[in-house]
C-alpha atoms as a PDB file:
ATOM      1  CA  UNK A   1       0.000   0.000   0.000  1.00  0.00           C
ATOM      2  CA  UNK A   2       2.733   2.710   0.921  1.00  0.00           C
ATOM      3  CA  UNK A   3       5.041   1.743  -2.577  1.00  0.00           C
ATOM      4  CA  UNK A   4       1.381   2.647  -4.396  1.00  0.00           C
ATOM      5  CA  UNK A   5       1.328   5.869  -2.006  1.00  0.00           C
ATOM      6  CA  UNK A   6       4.580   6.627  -3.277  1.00  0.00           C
ATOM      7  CA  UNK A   7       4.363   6.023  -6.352  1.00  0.00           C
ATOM      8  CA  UNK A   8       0.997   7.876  -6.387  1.00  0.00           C
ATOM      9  CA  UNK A   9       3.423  10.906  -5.808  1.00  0.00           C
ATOM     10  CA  UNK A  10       5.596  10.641  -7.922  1.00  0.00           C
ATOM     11  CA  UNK A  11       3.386  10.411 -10.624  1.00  0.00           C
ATOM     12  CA  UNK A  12       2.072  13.928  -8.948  1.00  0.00           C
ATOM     13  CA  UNK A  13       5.439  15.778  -9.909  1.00  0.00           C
ATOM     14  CA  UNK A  14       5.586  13.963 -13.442  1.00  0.00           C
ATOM     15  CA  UNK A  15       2.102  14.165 -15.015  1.00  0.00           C
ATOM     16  CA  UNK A  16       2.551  18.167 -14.602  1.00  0.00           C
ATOM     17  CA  UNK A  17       5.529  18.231 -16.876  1.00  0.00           C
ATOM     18  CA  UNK A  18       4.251  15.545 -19.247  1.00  0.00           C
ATOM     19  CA  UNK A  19       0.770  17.359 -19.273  1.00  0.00           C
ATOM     20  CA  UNK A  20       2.419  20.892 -20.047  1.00  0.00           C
ATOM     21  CA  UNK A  21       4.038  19.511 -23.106  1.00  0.00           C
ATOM     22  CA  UNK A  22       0.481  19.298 -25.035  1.00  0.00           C
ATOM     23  CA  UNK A  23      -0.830  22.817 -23.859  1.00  0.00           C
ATOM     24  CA  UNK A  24       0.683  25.185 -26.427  1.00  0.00           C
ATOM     25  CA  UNK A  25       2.289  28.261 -24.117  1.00  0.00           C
ATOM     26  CA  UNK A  26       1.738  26.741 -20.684  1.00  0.00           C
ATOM     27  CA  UNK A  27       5.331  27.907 -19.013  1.00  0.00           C
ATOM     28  CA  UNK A  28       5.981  26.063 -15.410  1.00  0.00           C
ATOM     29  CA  UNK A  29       7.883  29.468 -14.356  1.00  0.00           C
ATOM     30  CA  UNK A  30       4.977  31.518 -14.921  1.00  0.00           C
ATOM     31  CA  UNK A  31       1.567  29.834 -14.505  1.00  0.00           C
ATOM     32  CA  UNK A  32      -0.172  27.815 -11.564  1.00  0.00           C
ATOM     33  CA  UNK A  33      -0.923  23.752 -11.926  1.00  0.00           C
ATOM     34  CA  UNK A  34      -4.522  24.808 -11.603  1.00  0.00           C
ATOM     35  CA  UNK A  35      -4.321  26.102 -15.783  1.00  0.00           C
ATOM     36  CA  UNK A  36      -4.052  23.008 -16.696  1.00  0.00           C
ATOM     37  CA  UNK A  37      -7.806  22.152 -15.269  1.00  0.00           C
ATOM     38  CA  UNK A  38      -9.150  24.955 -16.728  1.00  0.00           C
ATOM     39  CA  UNK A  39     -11.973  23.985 -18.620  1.00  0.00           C
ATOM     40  CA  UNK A  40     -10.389  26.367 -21.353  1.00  0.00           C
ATOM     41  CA  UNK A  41      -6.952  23.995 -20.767  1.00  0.00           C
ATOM     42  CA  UNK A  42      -7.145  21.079 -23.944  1.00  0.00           C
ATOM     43  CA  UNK A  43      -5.706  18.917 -20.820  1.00  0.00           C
ATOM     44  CA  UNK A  44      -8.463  19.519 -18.374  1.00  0.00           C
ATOM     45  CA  UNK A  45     -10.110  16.398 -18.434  1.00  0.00           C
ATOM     46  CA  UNK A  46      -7.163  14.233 -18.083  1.00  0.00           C
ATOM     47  CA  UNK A  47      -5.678  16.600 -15.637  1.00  0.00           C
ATOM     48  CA  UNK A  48      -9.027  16.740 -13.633  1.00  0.00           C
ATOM     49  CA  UNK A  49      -8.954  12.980 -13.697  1.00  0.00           C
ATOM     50  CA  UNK A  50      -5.525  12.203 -12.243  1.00  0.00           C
ATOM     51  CA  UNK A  51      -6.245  14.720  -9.250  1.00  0.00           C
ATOM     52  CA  UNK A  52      -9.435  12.694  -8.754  1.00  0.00           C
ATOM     53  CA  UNK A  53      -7.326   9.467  -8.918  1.00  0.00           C
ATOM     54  CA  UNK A  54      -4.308  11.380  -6.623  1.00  0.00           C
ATOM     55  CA  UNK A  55      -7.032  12.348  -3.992  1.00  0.00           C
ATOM     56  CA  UNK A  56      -8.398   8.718  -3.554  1.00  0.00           C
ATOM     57  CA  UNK A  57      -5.071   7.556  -3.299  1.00  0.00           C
ATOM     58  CA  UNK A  58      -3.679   9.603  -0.902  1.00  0.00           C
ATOM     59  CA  UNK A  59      -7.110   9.068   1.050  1.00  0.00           C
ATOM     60  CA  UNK A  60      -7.625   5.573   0.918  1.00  0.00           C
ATOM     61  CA  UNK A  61      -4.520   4.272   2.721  1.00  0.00           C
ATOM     62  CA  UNK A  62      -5.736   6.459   5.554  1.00  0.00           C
ATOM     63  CA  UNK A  63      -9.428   5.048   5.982  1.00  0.00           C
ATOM     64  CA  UNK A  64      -7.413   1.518   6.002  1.00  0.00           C
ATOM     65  CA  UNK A  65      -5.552   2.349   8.495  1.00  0.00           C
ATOM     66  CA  UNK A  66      -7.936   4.122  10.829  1.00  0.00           C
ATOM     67  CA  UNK A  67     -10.085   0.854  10.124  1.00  0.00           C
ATOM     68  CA  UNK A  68      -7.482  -1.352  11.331  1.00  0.00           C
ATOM     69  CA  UNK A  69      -6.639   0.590  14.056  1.00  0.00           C
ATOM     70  CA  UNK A  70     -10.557   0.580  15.342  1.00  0.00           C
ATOM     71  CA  UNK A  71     -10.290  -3.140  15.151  1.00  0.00           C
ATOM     72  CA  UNK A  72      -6.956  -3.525  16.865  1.00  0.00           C
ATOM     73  CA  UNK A  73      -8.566  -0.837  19.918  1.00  0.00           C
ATOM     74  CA  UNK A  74     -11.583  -2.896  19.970  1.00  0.00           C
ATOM     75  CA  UNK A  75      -9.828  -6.114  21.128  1.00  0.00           C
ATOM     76  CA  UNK A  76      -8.306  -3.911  23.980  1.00  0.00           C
ATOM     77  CA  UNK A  77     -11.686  -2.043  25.327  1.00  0.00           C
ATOM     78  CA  UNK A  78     -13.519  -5.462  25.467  1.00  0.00           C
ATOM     79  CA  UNK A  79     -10.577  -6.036  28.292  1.00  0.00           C
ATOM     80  CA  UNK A  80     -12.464  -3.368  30.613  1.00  0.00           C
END
């Protein structure tokens, strides 16, 4: 799960770069990552789609864990 994580953010400092090379004029010195999910962007829906993707990833491995960890505390309470 954590080598997906990580390789879930990776991917977050490449797809920028490889994204900017099909929007004509797009300059990383100069403009924000949000242009490139402006619906006036021609890589909007792509780059819309892989911050849907990044926000699931980065969220999921957290509501595994905080399951896990409310059945690992529940073993423990049921002591009292």
């Amino acid at each position: 799960m954590y080598y997906g994580l990580s390789l879930l953010l990776l991917l977050d400092c490449i797809i920028p770069f490889v994204l900017a090379y099909f929007y004509e004029g797009y300059s990383h010195q100069t403009m924000l990552l949000s242009v490139l999910g402006n619906e006036s962007s021609p890589v909007h829906k792509i780059y819309c789609l892989w911050m849907g993707i990044l926000g699931v990833g980065i969220v999921w491995p957290m509501i595994v864990q905080a399951c896990n960890l409310k059945k690992s505390l529940g073993r423990y309470m049921s002591l009292f």
